[in-house]
C-alpha atoms as a PDB file:
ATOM      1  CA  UNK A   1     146.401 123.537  62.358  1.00  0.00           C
ATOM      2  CA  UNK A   2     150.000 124.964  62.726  1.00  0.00           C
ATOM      3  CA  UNK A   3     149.704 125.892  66.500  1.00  0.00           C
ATOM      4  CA  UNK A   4     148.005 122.448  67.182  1.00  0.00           C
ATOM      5  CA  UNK A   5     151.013 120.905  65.695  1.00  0.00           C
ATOM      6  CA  UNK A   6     152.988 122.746  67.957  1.00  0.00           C
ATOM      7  CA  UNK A   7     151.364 121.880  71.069  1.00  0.00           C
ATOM      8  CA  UNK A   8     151.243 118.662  70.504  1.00  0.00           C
ATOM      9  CA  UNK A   9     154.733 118.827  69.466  1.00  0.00           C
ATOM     10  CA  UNK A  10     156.033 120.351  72.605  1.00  0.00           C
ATOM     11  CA  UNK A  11     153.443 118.356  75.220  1.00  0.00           C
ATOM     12  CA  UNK A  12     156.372 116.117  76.330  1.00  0.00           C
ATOM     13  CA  UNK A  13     158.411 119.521  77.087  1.00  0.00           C
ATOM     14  CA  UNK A  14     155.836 120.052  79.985  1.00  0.00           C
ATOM     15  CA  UNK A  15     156.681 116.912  81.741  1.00  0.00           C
ATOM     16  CA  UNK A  16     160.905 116.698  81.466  1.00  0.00           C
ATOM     17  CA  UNK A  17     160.813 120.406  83.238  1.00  0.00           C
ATOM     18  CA  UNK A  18     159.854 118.493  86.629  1.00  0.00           C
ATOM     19  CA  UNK A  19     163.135 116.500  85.914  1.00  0.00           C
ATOM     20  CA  UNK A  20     166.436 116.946  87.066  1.00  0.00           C
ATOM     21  CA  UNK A  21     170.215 115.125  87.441  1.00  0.00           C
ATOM     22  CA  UNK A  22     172.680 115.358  89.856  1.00  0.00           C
ATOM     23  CA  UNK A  23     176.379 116.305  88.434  1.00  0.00           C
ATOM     24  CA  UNK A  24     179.708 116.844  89.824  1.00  0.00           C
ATOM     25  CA  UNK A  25     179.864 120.632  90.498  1.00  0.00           C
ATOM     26  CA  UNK A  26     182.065 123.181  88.789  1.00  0.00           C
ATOM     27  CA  UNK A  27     183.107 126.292  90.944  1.00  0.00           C
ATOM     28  CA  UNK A  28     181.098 129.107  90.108  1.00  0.00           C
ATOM     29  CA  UNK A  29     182.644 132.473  89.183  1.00  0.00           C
ATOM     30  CA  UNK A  30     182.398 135.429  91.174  1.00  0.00           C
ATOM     31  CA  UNK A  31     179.599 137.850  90.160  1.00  0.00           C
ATOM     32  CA  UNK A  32     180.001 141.795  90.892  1.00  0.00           C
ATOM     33  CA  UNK A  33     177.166 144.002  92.310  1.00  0.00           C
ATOM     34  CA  UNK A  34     176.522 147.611  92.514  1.00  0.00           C
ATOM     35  CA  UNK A  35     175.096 149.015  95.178  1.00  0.00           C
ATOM     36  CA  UNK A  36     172.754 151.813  93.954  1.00  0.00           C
ATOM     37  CA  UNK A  37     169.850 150.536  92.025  1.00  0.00           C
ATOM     38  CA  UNK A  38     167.913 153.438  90.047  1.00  0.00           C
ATOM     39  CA  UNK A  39     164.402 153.689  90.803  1.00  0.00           C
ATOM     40  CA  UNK A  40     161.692 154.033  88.643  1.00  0.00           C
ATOM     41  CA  UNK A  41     157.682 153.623  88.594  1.00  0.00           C
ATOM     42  CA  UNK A  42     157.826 150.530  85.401  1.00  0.00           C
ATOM     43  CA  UNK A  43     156.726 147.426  86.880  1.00  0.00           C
ATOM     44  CA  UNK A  44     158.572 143.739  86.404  1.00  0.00           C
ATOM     45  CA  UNK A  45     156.332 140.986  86.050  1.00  0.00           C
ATOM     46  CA  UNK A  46     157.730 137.801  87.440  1.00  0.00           C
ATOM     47  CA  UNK A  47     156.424 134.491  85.440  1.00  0.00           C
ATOM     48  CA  UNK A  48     156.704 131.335  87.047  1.00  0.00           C
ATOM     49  CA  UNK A  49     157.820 127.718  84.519  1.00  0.00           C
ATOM     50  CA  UNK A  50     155.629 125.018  84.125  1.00  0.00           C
ATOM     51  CA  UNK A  51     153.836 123.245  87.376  1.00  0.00           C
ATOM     52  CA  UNK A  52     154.509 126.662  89.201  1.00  0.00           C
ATOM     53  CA  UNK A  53     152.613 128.801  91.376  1.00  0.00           C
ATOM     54  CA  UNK A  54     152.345 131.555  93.715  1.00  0.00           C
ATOM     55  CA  UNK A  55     155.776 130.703  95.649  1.00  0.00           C
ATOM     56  CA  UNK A  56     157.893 129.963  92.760  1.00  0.00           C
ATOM     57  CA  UNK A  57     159.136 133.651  92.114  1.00  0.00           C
ATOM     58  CA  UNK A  58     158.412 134.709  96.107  1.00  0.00           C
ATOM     59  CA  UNK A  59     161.860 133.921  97.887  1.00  0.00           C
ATOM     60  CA  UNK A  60     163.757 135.586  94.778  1.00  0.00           C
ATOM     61  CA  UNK A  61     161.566 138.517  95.016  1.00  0.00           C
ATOM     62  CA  UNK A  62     162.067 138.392  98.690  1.00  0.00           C
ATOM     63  CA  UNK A  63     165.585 138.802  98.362  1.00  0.00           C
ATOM     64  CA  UNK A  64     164.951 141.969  95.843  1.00  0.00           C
ATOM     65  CA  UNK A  65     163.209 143.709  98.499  1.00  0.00           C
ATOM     66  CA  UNK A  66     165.752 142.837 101.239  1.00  0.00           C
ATOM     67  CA  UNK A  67     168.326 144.525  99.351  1.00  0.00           C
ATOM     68  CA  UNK A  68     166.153 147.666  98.713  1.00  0.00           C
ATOM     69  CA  UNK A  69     166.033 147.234  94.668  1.00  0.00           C
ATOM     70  CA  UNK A  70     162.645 146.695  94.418  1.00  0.00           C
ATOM     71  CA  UNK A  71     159.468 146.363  95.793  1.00  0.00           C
ATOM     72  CA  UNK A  72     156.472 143.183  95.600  1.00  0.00           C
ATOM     73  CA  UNK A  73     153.320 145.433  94.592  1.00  0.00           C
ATOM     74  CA  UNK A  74     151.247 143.190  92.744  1.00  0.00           C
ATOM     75  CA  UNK A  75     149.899 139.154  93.087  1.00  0.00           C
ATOM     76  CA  UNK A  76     147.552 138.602  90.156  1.00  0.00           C
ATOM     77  CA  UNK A  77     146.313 135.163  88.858  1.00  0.00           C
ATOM     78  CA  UNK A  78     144.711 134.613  85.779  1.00  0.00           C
ATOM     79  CA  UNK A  79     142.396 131.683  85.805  1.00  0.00           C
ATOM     80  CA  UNK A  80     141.853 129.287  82.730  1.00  0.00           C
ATOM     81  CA  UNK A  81     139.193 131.018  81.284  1.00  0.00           C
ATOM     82  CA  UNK A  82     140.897 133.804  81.274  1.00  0.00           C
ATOM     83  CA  UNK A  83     139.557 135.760  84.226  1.00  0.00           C
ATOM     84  CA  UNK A  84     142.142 137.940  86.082  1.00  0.00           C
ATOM     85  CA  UNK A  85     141.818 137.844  89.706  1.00  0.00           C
ATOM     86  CA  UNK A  86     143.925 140.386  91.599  1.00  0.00           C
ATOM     87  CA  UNK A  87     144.960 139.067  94.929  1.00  0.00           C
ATOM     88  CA  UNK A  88     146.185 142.561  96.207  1.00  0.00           C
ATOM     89  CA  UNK A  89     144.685 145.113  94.726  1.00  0.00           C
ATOM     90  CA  UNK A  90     146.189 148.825  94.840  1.00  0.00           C
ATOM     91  CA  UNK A  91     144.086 152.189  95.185  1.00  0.00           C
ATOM     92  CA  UNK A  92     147.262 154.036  93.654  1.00  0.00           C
ATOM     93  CA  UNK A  93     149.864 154.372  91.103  1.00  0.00           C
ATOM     94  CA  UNK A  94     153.188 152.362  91.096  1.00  0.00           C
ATOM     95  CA  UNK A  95     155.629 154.651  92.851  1.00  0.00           C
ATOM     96  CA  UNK A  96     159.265 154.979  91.913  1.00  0.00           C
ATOM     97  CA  UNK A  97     160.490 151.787  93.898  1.00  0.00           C
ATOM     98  CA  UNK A  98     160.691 149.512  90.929  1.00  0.00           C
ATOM     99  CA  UNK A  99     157.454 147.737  91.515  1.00  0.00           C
ATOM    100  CA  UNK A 100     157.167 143.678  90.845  1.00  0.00           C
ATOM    101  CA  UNK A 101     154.149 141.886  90.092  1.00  0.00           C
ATOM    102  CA  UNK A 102     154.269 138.410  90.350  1.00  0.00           C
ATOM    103  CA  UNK A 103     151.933 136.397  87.477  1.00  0.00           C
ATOM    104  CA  UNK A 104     150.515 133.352  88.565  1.00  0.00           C
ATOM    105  CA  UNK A 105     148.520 131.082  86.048  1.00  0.00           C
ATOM    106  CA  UNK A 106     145.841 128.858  87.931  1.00  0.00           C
ATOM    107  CA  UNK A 107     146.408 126.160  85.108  1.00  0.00           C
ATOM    108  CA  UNK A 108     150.311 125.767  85.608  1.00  0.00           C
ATOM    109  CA  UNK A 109     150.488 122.729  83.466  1.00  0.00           C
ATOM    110  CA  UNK A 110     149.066 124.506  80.485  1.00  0.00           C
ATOM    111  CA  UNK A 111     150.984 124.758  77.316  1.00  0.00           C
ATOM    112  CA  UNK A 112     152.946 127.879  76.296  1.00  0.00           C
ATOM    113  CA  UNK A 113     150.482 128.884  73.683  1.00  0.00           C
ATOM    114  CA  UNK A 114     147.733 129.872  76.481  1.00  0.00           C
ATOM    115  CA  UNK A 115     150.248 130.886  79.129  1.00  0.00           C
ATOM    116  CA  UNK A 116     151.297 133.135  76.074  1.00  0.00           C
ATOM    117  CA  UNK A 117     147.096 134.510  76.278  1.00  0.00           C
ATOM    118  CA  UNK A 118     147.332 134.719  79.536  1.00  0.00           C
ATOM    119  CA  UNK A 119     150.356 137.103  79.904  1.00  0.00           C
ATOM    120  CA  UNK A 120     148.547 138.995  77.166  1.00  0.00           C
ATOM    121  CA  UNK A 121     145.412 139.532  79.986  1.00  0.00           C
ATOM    122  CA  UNK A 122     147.191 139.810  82.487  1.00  0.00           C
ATOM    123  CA  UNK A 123     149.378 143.330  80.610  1.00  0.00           C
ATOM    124  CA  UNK A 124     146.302 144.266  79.070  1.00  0.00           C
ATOM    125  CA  UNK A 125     144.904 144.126  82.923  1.00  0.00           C
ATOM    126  CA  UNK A 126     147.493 146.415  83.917  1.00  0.00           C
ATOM    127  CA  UNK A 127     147.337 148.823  81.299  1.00  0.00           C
ATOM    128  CA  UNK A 128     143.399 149.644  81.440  1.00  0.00           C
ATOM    129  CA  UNK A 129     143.795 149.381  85.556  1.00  0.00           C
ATOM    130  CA  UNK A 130     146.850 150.830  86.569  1.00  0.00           C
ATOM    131  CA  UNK A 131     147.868 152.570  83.382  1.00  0.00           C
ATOM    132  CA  UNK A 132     150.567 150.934  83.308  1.00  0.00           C
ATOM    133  CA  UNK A 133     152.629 152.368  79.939  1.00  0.00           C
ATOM    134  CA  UNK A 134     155.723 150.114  80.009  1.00  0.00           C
ATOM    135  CA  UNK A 135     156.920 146.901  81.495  1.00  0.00           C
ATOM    136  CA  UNK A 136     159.932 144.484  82.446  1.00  0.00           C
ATOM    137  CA  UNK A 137     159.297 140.437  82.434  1.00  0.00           C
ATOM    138  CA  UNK A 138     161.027 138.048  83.967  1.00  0.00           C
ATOM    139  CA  UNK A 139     160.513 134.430  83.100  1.00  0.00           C
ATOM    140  CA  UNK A 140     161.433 130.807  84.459  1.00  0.00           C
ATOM    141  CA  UNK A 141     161.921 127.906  82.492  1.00  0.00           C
ATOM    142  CA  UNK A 142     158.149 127.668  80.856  1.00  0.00           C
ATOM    143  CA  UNK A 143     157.888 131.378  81.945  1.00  0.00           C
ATOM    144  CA  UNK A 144     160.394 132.325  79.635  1.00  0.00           C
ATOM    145  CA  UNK A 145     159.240 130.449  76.373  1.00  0.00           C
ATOM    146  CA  UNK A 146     155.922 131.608  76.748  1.00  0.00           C
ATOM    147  CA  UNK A 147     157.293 135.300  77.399  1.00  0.00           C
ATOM    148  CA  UNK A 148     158.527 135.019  74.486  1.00  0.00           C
ATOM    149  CA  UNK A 149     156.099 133.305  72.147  1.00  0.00           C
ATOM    150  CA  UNK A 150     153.688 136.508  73.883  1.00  0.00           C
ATOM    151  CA  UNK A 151     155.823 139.008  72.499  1.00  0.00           C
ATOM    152  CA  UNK A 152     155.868 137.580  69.020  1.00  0.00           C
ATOM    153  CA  UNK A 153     151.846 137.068  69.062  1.00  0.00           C
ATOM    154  CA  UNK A 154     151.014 140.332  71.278  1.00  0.00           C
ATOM    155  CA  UNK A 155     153.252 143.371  71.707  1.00  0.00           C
ATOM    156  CA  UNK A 156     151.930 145.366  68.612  1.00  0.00           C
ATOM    157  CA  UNK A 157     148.162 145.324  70.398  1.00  0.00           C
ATOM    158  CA  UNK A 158     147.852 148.442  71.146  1.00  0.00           C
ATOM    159  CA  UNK A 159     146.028 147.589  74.770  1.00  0.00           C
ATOM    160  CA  UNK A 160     149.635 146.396  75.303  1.00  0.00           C
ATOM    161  CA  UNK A 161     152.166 148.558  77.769  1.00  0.00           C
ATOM    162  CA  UNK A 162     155.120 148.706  75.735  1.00  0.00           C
ATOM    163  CA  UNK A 163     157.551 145.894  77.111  1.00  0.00           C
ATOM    164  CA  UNK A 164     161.479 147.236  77.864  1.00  0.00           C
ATOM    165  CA  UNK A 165     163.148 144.364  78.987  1.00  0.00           C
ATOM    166  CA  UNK A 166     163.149 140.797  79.261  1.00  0.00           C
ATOM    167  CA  UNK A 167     165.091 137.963  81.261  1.00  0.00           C
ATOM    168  CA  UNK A 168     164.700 134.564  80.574  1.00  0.00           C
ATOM    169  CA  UNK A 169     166.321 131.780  83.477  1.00  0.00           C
ATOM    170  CA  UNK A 170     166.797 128.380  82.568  1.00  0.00           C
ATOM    171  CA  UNK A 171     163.955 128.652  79.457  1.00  0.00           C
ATOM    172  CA  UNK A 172     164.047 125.586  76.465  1.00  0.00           C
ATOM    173  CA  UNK A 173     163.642 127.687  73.590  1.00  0.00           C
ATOM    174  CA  UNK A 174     164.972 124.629  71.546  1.00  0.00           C
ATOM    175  CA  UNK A 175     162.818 122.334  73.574  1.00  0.00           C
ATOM    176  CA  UNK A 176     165.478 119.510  75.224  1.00  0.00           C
ATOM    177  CA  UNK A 177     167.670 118.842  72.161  1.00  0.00           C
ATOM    178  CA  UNK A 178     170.930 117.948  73.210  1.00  0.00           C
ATOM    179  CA  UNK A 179     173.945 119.817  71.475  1.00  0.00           C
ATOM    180  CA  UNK A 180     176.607 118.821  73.689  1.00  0.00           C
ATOM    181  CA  UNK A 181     179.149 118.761  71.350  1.00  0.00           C
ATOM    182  CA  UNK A 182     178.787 122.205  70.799  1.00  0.00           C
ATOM    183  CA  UNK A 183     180.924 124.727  72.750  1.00  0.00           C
ATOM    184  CA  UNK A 184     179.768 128.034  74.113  1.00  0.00           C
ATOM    185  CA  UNK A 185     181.049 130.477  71.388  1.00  0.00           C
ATOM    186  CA  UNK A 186     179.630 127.821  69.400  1.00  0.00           C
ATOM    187  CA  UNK A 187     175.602 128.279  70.387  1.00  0.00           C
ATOM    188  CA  UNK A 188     176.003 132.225  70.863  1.00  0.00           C
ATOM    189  CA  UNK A 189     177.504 132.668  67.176  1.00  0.00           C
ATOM    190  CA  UNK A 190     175.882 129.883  65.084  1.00  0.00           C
ATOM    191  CA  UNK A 191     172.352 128.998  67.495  1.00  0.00           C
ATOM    192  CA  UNK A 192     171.923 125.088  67.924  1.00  0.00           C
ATOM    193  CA  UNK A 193     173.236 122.842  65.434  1.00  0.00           C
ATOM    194  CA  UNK A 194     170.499 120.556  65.972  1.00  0.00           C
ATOM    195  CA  UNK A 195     166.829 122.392  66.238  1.00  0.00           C
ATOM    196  CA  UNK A 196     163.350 122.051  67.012  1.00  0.00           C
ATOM    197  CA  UNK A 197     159.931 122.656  65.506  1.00  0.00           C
ATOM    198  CA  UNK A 198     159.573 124.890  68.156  1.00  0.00           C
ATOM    199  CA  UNK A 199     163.059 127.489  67.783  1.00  0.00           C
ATOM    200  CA  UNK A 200     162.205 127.355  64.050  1.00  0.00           C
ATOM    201  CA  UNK A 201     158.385 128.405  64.987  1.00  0.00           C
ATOM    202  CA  UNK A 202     160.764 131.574  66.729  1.00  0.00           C
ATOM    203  CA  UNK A 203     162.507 132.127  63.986  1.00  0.00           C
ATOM    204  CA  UNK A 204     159.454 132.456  61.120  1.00  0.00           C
ATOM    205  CA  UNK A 205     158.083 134.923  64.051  1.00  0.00           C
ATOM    206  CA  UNK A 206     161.312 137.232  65.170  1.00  0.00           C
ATOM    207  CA  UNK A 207     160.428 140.054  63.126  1.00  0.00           C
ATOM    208  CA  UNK A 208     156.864 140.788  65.039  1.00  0.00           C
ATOM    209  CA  UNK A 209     159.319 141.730  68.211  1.00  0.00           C
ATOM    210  CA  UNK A 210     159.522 145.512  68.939  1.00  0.00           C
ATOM    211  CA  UNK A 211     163.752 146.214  68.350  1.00  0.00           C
ATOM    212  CA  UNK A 212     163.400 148.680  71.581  1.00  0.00           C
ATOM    213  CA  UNK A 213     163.666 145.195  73.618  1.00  0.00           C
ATOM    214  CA  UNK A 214     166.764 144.144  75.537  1.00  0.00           C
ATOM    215  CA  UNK A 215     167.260 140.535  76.389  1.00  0.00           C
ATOM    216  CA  UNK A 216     168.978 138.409  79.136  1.00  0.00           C
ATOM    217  CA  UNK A 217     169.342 135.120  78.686  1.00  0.00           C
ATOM    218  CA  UNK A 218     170.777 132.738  81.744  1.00  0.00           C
ATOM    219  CA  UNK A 219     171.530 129.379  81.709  1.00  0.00           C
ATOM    220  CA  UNK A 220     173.425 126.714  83.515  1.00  0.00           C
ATOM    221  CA  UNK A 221     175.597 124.345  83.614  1.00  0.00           C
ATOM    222  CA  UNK A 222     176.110 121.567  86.506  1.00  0.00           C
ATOM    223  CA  UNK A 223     179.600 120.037  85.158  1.00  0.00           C
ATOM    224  CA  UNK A 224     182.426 119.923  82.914  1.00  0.00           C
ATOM    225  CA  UNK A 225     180.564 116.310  81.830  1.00  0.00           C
ATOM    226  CA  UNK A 226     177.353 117.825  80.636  1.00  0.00           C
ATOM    227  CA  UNK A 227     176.388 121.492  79.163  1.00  0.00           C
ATOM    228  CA  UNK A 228     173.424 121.538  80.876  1.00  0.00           C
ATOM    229  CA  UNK A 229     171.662 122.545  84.075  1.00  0.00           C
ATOM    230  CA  UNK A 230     169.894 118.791  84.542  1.00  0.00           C
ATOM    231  CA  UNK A 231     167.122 119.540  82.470  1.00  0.00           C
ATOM    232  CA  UNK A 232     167.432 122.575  79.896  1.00  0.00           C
ATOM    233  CA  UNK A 233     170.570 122.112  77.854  1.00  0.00           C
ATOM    234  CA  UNK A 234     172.537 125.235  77.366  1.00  0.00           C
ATOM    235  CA  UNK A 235     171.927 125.157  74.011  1.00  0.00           C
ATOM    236  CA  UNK A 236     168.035 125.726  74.577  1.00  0.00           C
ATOM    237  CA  UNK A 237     168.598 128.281  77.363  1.00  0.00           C
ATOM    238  CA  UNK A 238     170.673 130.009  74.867  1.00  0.00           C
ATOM    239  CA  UNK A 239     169.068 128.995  72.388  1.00  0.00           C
ATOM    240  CA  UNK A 240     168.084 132.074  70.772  1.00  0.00           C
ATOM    241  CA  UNK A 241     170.691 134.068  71.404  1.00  0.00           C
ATOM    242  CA  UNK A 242     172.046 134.128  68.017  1.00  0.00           C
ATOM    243  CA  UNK A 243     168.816 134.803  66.362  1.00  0.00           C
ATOM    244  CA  UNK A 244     168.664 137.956  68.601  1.00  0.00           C
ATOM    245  CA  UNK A 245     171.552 139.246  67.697  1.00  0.00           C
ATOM    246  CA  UNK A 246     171.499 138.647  64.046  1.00  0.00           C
ATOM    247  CA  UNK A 247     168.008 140.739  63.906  1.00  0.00           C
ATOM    248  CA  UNK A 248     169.623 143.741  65.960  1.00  0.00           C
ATOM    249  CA  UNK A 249     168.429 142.844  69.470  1.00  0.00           C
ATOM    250  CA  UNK A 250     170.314 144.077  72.459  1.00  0.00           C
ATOM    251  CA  UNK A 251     171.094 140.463  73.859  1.00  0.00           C
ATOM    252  CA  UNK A 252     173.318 139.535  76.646  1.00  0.00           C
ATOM    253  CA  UNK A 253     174.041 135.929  78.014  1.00  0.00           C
ATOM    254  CA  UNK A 254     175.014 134.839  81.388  1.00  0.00           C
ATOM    255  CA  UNK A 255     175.986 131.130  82.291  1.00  0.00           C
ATOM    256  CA  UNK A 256     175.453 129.736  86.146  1.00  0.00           C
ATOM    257  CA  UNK A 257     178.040 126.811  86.746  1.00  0.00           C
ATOM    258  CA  UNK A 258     178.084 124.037  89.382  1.00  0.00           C
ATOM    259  CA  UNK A 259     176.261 122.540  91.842  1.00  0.00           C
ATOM    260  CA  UNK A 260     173.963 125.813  92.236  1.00  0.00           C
ATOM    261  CA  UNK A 261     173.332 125.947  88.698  1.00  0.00           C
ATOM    262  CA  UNK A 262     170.699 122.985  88.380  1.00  0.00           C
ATOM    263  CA  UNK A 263     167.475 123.835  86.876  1.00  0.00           C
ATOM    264  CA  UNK A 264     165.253 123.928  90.243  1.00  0.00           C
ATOM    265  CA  UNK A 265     168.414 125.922  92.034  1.00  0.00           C
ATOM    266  CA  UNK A 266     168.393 128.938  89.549  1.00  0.00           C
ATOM    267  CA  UNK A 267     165.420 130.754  90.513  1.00  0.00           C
ATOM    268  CA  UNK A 268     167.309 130.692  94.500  1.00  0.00           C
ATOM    269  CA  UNK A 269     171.139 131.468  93.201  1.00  0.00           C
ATOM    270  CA  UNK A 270     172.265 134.541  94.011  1.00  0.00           C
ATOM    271  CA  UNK A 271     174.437 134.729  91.210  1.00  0.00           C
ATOM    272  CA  UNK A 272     171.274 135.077  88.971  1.00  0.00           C
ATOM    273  CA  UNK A 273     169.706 137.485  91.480  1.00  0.00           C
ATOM    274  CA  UNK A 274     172.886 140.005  90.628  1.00  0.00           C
ATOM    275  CA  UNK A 275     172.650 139.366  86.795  1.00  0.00           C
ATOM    276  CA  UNK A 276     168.776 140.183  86.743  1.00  0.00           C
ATOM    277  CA  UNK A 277     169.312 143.587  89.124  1.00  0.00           C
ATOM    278  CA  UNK A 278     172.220 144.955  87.118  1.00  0.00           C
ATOM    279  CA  UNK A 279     169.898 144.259  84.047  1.00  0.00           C
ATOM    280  CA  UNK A 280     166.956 145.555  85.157  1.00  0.00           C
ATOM    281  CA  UNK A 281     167.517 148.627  87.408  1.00  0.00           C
ATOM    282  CA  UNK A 282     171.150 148.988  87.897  1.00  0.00           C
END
């Protein structure tokens, strides 16, 4: 009864993720790289947001393997029912090139409590195929929520690889409550002032996360005007931030600002490109 309440709770979260505003832009700080990723054989799995598919994660992924950090290995789709259909299957083990798999869920439109199952089948897929041990995920908007609600369901199964890292982009763990009179230090040291059925849902379910995790959360923020990237305020994309670090999580927070930093624009800003590589493999 409790999960149906949630669904139903966060139905009309599906359709304000297709929405964005336009904001006068705020100049964007400069973001430092290094230059010498280290290589290993864990896979990232990229998880596209809500309406998403197959190209959502591409171009960013793209620009991984331009710069020589990593290396696409992997499309798999898992179909409503469940099935997992592997659209490029390997006849080897990952190398050390910092494989990526991109996830791709034929229902896009689904709520977060399936895409949640399906990340599940999809890990479970790689474990019992590729023996894969450990993983990375990387989730956008929708992506991120349900990365999250899978880790609190799914990560003690043991026909789970253990997960090492996650990075969330632009992801409403407080749903679209507006906090906007909150500052910055504000979110990371108290969490939203104002929360959802949803965050709380987080909350009752924090201590089912392994504490070998590290977490990246980015969010942005268009203008001075709003605290918000057009659709996810920054109090939802940081929304959890403080609950991480209360219950001993490594947690670190990055925030996108300006014209680049609208919800759509995240998964393509380079800025967020140089935060998840220094995260992940740097």
């Amino acid at each position: 009864m409790k999960k149906w309440k949630l669904i139903l709770l966060t139905l009309p979260l599906l359709f304000i993720l297709l929405a964005c505003k336009k904001e006068a832009p705020l100049e964007q700080h400069q973001v430092t790289q290094e230059s010498v990723p280290e290589k290993t054989s864990i896979p990232t799995v990229f998880i596209h947001g809500y309406s998403g598919n197959k190209q959502t994660m591409k171009s960013m992924m793209e620009r991984f393997e331009e710069k020589d950090f990593a290396e696409e290995e992997l499309l798999i789709e898992v179909a409503s029912d469940g099935q997992i259909i592997d659209k490029k299957p390997k006849k080897e083990d990952f190398k050390k090139n910092n494989p990526m798999i991109r996830l791709v869920f034929e229902d896009s439109k689904s709520h977060q409590w399936n895409q949640a199952d399906w990340i599940q089948k999809a890990l479970s897929y790689l474990k019992t195929t590729y023996q894969v041990k450990e993983v990375n995920l990387v989730g956008f908007s929708m992506g991120g929520i349900s990365s999250l609600l899978y880790l609190e369901t799914y990560t003690n199964d043991s026909m789970q690889p253990k997960v090492n890292k996650v990075a969330t982009i632009g992801a409403p763990f407080n749903d679209f409550i507006e906090n906007s009179h909150q500052g910055l230090e504000d979110i990371l040291e108290n969490g939203p002032e104002n929360t959802s059925d949803q965050l709380v849902n987080y909350e009752n379910q924090i201590d089912n996360i392994p504490k070998n995790i590290s977490f990246l959360l980015i969010g942005g923020q268009k203008s001075d005007s709003e605290p918000s990237d057009g659709t996810v305020p920054l109090s939802s994309s940081l929304g959890i931030y403080s609950l991480l670090e209360k219950n001993q999580y490594k947690v670190k927070s990055e925030v996108i600002f300006g014209v680049n930093a609208a919800h759509s624009s995240l998964r393509k800003n380079e800025d967020v490109d140089k935060y998840l590589s220094n995260f992940l493999w740097l």
